[in-house]
Structures are given as C-alpha cells and as structure tokens.
Protein backbone atom coordinates (compact mmCIF):
# COMPACT_ATOMS: atom_id res chain seq x y z
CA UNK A 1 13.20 -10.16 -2.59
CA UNK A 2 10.12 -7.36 -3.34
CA UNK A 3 9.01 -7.29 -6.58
CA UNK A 4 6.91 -4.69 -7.55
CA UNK A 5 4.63 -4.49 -10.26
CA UNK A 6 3.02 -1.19 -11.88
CA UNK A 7 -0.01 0.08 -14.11
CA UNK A 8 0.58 1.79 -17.35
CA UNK A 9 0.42 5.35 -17.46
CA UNK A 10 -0.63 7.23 -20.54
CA UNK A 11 -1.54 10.22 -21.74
CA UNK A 12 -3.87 12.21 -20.62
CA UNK A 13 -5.46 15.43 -21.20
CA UNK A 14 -5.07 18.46 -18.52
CA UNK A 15 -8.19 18.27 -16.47
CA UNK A 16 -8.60 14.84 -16.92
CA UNK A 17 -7.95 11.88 -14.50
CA UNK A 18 -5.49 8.88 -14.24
CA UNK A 19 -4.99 5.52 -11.75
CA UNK A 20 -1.57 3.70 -10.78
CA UNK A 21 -1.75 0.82 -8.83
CA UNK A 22 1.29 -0.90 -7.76
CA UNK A 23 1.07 -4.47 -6.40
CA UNK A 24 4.19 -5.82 -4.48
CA UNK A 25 4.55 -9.51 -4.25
CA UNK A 26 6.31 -10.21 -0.47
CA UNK A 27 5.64 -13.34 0.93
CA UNK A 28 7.56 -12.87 4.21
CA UNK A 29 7.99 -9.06 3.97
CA UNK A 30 6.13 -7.08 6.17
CA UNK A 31 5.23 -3.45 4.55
CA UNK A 32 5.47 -0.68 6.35
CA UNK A 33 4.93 2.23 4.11
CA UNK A 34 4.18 2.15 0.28
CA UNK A 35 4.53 5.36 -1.80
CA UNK A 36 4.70 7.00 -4.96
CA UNK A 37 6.90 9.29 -6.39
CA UNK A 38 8.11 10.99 -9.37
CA UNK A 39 10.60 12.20 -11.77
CA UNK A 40 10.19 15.07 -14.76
CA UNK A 41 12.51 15.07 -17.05
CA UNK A 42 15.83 16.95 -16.06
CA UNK A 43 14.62 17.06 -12.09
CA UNK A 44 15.21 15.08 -8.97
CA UNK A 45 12.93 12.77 -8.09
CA UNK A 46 10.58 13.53 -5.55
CA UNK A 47 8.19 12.22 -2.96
CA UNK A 48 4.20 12.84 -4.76
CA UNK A 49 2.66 11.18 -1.55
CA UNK A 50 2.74 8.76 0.86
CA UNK A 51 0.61 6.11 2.98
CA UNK A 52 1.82 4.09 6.43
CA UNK A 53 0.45 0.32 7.47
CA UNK A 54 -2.24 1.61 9.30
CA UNK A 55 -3.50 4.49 7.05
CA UNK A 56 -1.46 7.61 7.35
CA UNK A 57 -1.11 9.70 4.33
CA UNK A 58 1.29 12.65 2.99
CA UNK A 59 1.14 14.53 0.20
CA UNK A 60 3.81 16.97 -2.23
CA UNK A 61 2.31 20.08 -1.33
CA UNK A 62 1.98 20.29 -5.44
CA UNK A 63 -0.66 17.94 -5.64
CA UNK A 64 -2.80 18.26 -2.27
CA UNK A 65 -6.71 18.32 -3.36
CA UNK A 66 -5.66 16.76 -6.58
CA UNK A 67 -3.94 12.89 -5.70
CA UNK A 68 -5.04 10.44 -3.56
CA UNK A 69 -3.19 7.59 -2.20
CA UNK A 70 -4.92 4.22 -0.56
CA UNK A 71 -3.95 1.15 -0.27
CA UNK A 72 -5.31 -2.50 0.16
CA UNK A 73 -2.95 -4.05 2.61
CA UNK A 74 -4.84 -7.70 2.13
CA UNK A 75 -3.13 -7.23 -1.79
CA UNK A 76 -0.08 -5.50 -0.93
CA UNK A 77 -1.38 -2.71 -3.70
CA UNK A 78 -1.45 1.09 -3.44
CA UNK A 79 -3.22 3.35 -5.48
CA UNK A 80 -2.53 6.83 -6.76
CA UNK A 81 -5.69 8.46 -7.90
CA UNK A 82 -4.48 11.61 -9.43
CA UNK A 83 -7.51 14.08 -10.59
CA UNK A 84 -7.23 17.59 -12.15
CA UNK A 85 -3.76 16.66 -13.71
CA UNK A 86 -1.54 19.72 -15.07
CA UNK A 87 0.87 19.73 -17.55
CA UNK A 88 3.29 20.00 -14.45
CA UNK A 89 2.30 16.62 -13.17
CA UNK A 90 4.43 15.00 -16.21
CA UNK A 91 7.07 12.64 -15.03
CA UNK A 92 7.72 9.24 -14.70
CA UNK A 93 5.88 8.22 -11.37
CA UNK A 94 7.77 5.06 -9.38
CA UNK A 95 6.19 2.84 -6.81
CA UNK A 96 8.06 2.25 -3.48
CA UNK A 97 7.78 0.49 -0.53
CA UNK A 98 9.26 0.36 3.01
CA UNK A 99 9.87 -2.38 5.17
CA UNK A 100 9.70 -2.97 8.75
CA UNK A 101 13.21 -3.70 8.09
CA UNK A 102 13.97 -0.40 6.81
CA UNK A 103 14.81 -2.38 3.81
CA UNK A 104 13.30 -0.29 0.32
CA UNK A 105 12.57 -1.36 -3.04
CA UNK A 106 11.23 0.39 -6.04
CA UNK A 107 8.78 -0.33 -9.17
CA UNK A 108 10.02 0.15 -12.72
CA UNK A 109 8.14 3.48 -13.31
CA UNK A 110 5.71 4.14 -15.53
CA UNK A 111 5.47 7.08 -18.05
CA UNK A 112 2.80 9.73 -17.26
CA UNK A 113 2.31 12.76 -19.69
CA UNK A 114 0.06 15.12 -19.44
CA UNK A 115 -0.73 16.69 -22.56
CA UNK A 116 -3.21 18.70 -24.64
C-alpha cells in the first residue's frame, strides 16, 4: 500500500506564488510517474502536469510558463511550483502516482484558492 502525503495549500493572492510537495511512502513500490492534478468546484478533475522516472514533464496547456513540476526520486516527493496564479487556478489540487505496475494511488488533496 502507497500512502501519500501532501502540503497545505492556502490562499494566495493573484500574482503571487505557491509550493505542493507530495511525499509517497513505498517501500517496495517502484514509481513510475508522479503527478498533480486538480479539481474546481463543479468541474472534472483534470491533469495540471505531469513528470516520468527519468524526468519527463507535461503540462495543462492552462498553466504552461506558470507551474513547474520536479521531483526528488531519492524521497519519493514531487513538487508543483505554481507562479503567476489566477483566480482560475482555484481547485483542490491531488497528488498521484503511477506504478510500474500500472497500479495508481492518490493524495488527499489539498485546498488551493486563489483570491484577492
């Protein structure tokens, strides 16, 4: 079993800047993608971006230039560095990761509102 564990959101001003991390604990499960993505309220939830084993990265076309996603494979952590937030970026953002296995597992989400 995956557990994941995420950062707080917040609130935070449009313009400004905001960090998730999301650490999985796996002590036999091998990782093969970790992600984030995200759900406004009365939407689907959607892919925000995207980052494979050895580095590979997608991004929502809605937040190219403004997100970045790394990840620290010696932690089992990703990162979403999201910069020039919008109002529009509000949503509950969730953690996920993919293993080798094809198996998936999700974080609890965290609350991220964006807000002047």
């Amino acid at each position: 079993q995956v557990q994941l564990v995420e950062s707080e959101g917040g609130v935070v001003q449009p313009g400004g800047s905001l960090r998730l991390s999301c650490a999985a604990s796996a002590s036999s499960f091998s990782i093969r993608a970790m992600g984030w993505y995200r759900q406004a309220a009365g939407k689907q939830r959607e892919s925000v971006a995207g980052i494979t084993s050895g580095g590979s990265t997608n991004y929502a076309d809605s937040v190219k230039g403004r997100f970045t996603i790394s990840r620290d494979n010696a932690k089992n952590t990703v990162y979403l560095q999201m910069n020039s937030l919008k109002p529009e970026d509000t949503a509950v953002y969730y953690c996920n990761v993919v293993g080798f296995d094809s198996s998936r597992y999700w974080g609890q989400g965290t609350q991220v509102t964006v807000s002047s």
